[in-house]
C-alpha atoms as a PDB file:
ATOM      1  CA  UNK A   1      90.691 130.818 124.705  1.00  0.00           C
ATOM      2  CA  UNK A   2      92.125 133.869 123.512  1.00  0.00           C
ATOM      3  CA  UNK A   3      89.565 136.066 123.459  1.00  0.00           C
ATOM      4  CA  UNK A   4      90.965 136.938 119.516  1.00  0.00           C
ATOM      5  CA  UNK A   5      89.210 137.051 116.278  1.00  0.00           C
ATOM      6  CA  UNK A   6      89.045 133.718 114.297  1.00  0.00           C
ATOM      7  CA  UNK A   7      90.036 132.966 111.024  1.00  0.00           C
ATOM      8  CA  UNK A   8      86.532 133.424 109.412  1.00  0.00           C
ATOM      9  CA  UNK A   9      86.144 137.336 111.248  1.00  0.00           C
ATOM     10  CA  UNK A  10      90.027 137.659 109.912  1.00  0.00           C
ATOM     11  CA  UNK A  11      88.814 137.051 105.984  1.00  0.00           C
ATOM     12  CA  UNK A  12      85.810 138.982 106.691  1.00  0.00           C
ATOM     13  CA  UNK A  13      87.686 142.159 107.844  1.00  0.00           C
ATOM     14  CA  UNK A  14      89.888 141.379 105.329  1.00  0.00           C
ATOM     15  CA  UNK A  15      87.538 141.791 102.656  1.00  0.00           C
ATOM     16  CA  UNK A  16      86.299 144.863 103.880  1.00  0.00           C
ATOM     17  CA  UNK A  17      89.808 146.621 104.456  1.00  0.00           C
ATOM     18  CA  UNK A  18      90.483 146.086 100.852  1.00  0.00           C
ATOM     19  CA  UNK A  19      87.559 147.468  99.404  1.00  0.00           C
ATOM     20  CA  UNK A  20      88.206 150.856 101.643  1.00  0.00           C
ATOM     21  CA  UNK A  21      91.761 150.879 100.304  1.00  0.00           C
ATOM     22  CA  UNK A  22      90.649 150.876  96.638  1.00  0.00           C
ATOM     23  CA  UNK A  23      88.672 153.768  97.872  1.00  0.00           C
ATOM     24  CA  UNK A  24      90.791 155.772 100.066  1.00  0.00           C
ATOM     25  CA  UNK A  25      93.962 154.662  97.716  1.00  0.00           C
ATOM     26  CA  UNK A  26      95.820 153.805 101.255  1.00  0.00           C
ATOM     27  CA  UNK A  27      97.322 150.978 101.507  1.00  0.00           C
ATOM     28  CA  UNK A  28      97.025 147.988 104.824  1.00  0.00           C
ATOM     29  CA  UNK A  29      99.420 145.368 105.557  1.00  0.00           C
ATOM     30  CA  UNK A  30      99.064 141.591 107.070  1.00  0.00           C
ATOM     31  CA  UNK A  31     101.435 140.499 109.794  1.00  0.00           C
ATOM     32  CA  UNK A  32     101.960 136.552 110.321  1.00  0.00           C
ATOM     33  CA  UNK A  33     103.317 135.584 113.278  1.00  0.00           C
ATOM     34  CA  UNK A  34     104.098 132.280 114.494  1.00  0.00           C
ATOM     35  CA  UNK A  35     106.049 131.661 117.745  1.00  0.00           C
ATOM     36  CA  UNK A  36     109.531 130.163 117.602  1.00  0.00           C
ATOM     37  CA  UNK A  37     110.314 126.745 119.223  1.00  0.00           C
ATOM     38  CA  UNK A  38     106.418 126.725 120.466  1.00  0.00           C
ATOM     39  CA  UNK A  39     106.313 123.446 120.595  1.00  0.00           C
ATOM     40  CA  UNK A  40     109.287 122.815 122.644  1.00  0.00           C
ATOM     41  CA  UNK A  41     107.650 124.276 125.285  1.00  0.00           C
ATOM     42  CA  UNK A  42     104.180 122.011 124.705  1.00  0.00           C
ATOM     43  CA  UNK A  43     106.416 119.066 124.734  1.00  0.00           C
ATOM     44  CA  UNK A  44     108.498 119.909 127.663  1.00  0.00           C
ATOM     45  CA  UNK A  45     106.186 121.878 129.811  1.00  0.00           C
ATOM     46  CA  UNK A  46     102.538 120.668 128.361  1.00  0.00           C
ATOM     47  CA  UNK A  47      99.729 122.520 127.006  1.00  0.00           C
ATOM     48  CA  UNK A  48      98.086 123.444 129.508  1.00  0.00           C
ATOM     49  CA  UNK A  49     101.356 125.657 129.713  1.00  0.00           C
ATOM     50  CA  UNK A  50     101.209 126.474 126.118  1.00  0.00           C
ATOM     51  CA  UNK A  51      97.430 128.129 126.149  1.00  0.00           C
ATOM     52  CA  UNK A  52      98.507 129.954 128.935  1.00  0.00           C
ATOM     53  CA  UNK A  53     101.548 131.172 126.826  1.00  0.00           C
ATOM     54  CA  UNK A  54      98.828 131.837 123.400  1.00  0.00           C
ATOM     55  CA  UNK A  55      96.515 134.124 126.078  1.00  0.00           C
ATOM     56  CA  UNK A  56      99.636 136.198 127.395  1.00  0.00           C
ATOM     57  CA  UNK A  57     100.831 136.672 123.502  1.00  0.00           C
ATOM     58  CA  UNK A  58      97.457 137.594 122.487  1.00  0.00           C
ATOM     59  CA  UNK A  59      97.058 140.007 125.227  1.00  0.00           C
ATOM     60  CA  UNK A  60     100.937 141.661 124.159  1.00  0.00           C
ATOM     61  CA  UNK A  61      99.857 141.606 120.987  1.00  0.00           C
ATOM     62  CA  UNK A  62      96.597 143.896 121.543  1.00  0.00           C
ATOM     63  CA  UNK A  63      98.678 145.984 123.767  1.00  0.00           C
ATOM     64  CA  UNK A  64     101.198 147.029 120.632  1.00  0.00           C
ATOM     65  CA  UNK A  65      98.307 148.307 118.047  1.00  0.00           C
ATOM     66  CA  UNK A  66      96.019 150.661 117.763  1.00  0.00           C
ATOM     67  CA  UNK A  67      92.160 149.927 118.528  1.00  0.00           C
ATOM     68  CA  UNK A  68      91.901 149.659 114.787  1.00  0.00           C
ATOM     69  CA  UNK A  69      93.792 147.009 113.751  1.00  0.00           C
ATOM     70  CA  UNK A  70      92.556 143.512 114.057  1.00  0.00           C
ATOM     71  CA  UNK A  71      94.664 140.488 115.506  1.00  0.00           C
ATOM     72  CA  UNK A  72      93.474 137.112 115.154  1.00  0.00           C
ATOM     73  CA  UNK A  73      95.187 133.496 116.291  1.00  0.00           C
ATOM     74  CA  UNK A  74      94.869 131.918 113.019  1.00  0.00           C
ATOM     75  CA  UNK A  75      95.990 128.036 114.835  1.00  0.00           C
ATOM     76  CA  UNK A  76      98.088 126.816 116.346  1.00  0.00           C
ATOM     77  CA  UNK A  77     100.722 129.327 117.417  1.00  0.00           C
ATOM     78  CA  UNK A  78     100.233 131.119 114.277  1.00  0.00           C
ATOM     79  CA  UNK A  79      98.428 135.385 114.525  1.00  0.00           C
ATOM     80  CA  UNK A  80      97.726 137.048 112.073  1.00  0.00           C
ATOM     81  CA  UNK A  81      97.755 141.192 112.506  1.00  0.00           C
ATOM     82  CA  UNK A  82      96.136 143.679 109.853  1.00  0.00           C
ATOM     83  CA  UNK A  83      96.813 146.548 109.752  1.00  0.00           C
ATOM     84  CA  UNK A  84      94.777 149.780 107.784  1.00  0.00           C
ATOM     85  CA  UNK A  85      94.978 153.240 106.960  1.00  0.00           C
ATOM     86  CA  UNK A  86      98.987 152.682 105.934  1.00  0.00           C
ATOM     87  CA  UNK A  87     100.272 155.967 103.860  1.00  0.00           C
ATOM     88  CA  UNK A  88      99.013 156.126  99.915  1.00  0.00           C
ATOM     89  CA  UNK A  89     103.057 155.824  99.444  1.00  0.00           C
ATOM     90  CA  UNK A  90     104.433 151.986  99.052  1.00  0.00           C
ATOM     91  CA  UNK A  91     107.770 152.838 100.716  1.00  0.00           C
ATOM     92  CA  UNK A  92     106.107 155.054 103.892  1.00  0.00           C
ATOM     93  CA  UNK A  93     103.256 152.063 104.167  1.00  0.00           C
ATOM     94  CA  UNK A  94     106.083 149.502 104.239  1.00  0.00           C
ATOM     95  CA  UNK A  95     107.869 151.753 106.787  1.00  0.00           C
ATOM     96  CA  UNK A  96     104.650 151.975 108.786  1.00  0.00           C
ATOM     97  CA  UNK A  97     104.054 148.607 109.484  1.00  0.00           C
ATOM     98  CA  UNK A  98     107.698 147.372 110.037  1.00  0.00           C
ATOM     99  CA  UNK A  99     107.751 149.807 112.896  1.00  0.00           C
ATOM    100  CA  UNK A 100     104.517 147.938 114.228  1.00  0.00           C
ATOM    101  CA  UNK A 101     106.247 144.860 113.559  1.00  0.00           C
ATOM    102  CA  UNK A 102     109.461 146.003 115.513  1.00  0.00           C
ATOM    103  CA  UNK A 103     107.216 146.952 118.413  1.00  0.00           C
ATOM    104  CA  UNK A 104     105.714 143.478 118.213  1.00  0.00           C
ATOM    105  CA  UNK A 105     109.319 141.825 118.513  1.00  0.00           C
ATOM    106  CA  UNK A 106     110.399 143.995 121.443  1.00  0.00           C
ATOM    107  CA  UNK A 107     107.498 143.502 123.434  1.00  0.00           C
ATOM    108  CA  UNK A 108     108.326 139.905 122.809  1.00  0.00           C
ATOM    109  CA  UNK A 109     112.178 140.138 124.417  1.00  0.00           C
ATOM    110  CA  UNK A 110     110.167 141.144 127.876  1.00  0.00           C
ATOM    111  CA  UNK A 111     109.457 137.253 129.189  1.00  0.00           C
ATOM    112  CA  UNK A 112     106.352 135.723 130.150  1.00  0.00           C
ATOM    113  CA  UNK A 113     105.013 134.752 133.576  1.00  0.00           C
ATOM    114  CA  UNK A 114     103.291 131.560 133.010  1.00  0.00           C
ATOM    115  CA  UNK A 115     102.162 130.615 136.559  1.00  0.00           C
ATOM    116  CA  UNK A 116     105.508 130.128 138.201  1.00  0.00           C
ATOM    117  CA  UNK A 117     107.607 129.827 134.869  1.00  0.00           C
ATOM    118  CA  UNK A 118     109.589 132.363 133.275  1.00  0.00           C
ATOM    119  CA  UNK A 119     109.363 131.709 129.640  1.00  0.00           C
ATOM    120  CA  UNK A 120     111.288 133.402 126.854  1.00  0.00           C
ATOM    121  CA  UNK A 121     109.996 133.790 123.532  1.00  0.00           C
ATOM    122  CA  UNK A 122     110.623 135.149 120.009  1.00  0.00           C
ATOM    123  CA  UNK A 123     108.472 135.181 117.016  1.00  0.00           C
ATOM    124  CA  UNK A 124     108.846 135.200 113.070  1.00  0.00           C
ATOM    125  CA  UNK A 125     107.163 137.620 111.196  1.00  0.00           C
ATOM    126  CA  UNK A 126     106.144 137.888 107.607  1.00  0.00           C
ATOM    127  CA  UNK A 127     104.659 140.819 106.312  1.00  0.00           C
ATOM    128  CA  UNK A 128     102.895 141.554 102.795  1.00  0.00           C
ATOM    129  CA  UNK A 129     101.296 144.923 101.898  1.00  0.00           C
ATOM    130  CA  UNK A 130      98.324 145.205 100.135  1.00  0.00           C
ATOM    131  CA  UNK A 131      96.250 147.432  98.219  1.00  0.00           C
ATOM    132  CA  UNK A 132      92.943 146.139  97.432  1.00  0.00           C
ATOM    133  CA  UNK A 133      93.452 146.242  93.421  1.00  0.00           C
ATOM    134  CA  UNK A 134      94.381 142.727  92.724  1.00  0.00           C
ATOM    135  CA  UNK A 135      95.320 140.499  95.523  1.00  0.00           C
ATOM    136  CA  UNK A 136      92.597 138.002  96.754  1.00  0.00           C
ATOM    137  CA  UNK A 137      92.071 137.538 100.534  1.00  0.00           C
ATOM    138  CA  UNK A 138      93.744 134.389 100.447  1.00  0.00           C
ATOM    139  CA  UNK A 139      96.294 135.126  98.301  1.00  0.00           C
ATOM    140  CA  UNK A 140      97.709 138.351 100.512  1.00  0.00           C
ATOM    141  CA  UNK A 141      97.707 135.892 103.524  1.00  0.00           C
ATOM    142  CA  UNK A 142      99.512 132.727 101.523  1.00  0.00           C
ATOM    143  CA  UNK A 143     102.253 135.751 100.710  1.00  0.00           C
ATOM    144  CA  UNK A 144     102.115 137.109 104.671  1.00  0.00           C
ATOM    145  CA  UNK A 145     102.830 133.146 105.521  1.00  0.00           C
ATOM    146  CA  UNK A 146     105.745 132.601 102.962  1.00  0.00           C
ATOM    147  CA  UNK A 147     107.049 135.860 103.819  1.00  0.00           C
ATOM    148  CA  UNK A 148     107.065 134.565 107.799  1.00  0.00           C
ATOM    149  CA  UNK A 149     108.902 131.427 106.816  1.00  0.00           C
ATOM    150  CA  UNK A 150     111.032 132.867 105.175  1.00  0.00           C
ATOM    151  CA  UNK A 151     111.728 134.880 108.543  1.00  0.00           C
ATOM    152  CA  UNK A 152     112.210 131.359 110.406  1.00  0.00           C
ATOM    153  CA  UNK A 153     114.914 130.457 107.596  1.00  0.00           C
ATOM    154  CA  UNK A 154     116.613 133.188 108.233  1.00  0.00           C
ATOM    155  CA  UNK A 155     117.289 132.306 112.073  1.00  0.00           C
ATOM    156  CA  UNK A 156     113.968 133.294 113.340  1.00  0.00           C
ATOM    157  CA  UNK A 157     113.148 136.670 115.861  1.00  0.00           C
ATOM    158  CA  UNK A 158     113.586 137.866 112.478  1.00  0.00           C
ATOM    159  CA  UNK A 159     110.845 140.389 110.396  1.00  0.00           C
ATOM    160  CA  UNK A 160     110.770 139.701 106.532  1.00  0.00           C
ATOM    161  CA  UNK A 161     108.309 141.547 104.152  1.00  0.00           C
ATOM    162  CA  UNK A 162     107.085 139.399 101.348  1.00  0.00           C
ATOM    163  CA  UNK A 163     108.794 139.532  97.420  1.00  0.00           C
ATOM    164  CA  UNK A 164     107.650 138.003  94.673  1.00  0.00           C
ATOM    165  CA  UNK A 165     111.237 135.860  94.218  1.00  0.00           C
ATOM    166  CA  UNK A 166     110.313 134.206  97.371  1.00  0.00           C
ATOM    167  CA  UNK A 167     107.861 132.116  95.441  1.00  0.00           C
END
């Protein structure tokens, strides 16, 4: 429906982006996003309107990263963004992809046309950084998740970046 990368092509690239960073000693960074108050608008509007809303996000989505980066709808309402070739530096990576993430949240303030609805929507969105020295695949995306939730806690259209005290 979306035209996105599944969850299987997600871990796959996954995979592969860490191995690079343990060569090229750069660092990459996952992105989960889930849309706030998504199913509101399934209940209210149905879901016929709400794949019509997960197509237009997808599309704004691929229109804020580079070619390089993969997005992927990971269910639900949940997308999952990774990001590569981040500085060798911790602090500049981090800086890197919270500037994607900004540009992710802005281009969500502009509303969507969903046939003859205006519809306004916000996301949450966890991010953890990664390496490729000792996180596994599943692990980096159970710390993008917490870190996203922790985003919705905090009154949601919000951008968190994971820490370990979050656990």
């Amino acid at each position: 429906m979306t035209g996105l990368a599944n969850r299987t092509l997600l871990l796959d690239r996954l995979q592969h982006a860490q191995n690079v960073c343990v060569r090229s000693q750069r660092h990459g960074a996952l992105l989960f996003i889930d849309l706030d108050n998504f199913k509101s608008l399934n209940d209210t509007l149905g879901h016929e309107t709400g794949d019509l809303l997960l197509s237009a996000v997808s599309r704004r989505l691929e229109g804020c990263l580079r070619k390089s980066s993969t997005v992927a709808r990971f269910g639900g309402d949940e997308f999952v963004v990774m990001l590569e070739d981040l500085s060798t530096i911790p602090e500049i990576a981090a800086a890197q992809a919270e500037h994607v993430a900004e540009k992710i949240r802005d281009a969500f303030h502009t509303p969507f046309m969903l046939n003859k609805y205006e519809h306004q929507c916000t996301a949450s969105i966890g991010i953890a950084l990664f390496d490729g020295k000792s996180e596994s695949k599943h692990e980096l995306l159970r710390r993008a998740d917490i870190a996203m939730y922790h985003s919705k806690s905090s009154g949601r259209d919000a951008i968190c970046f994971f820490d370990p005290d979050m656990q």
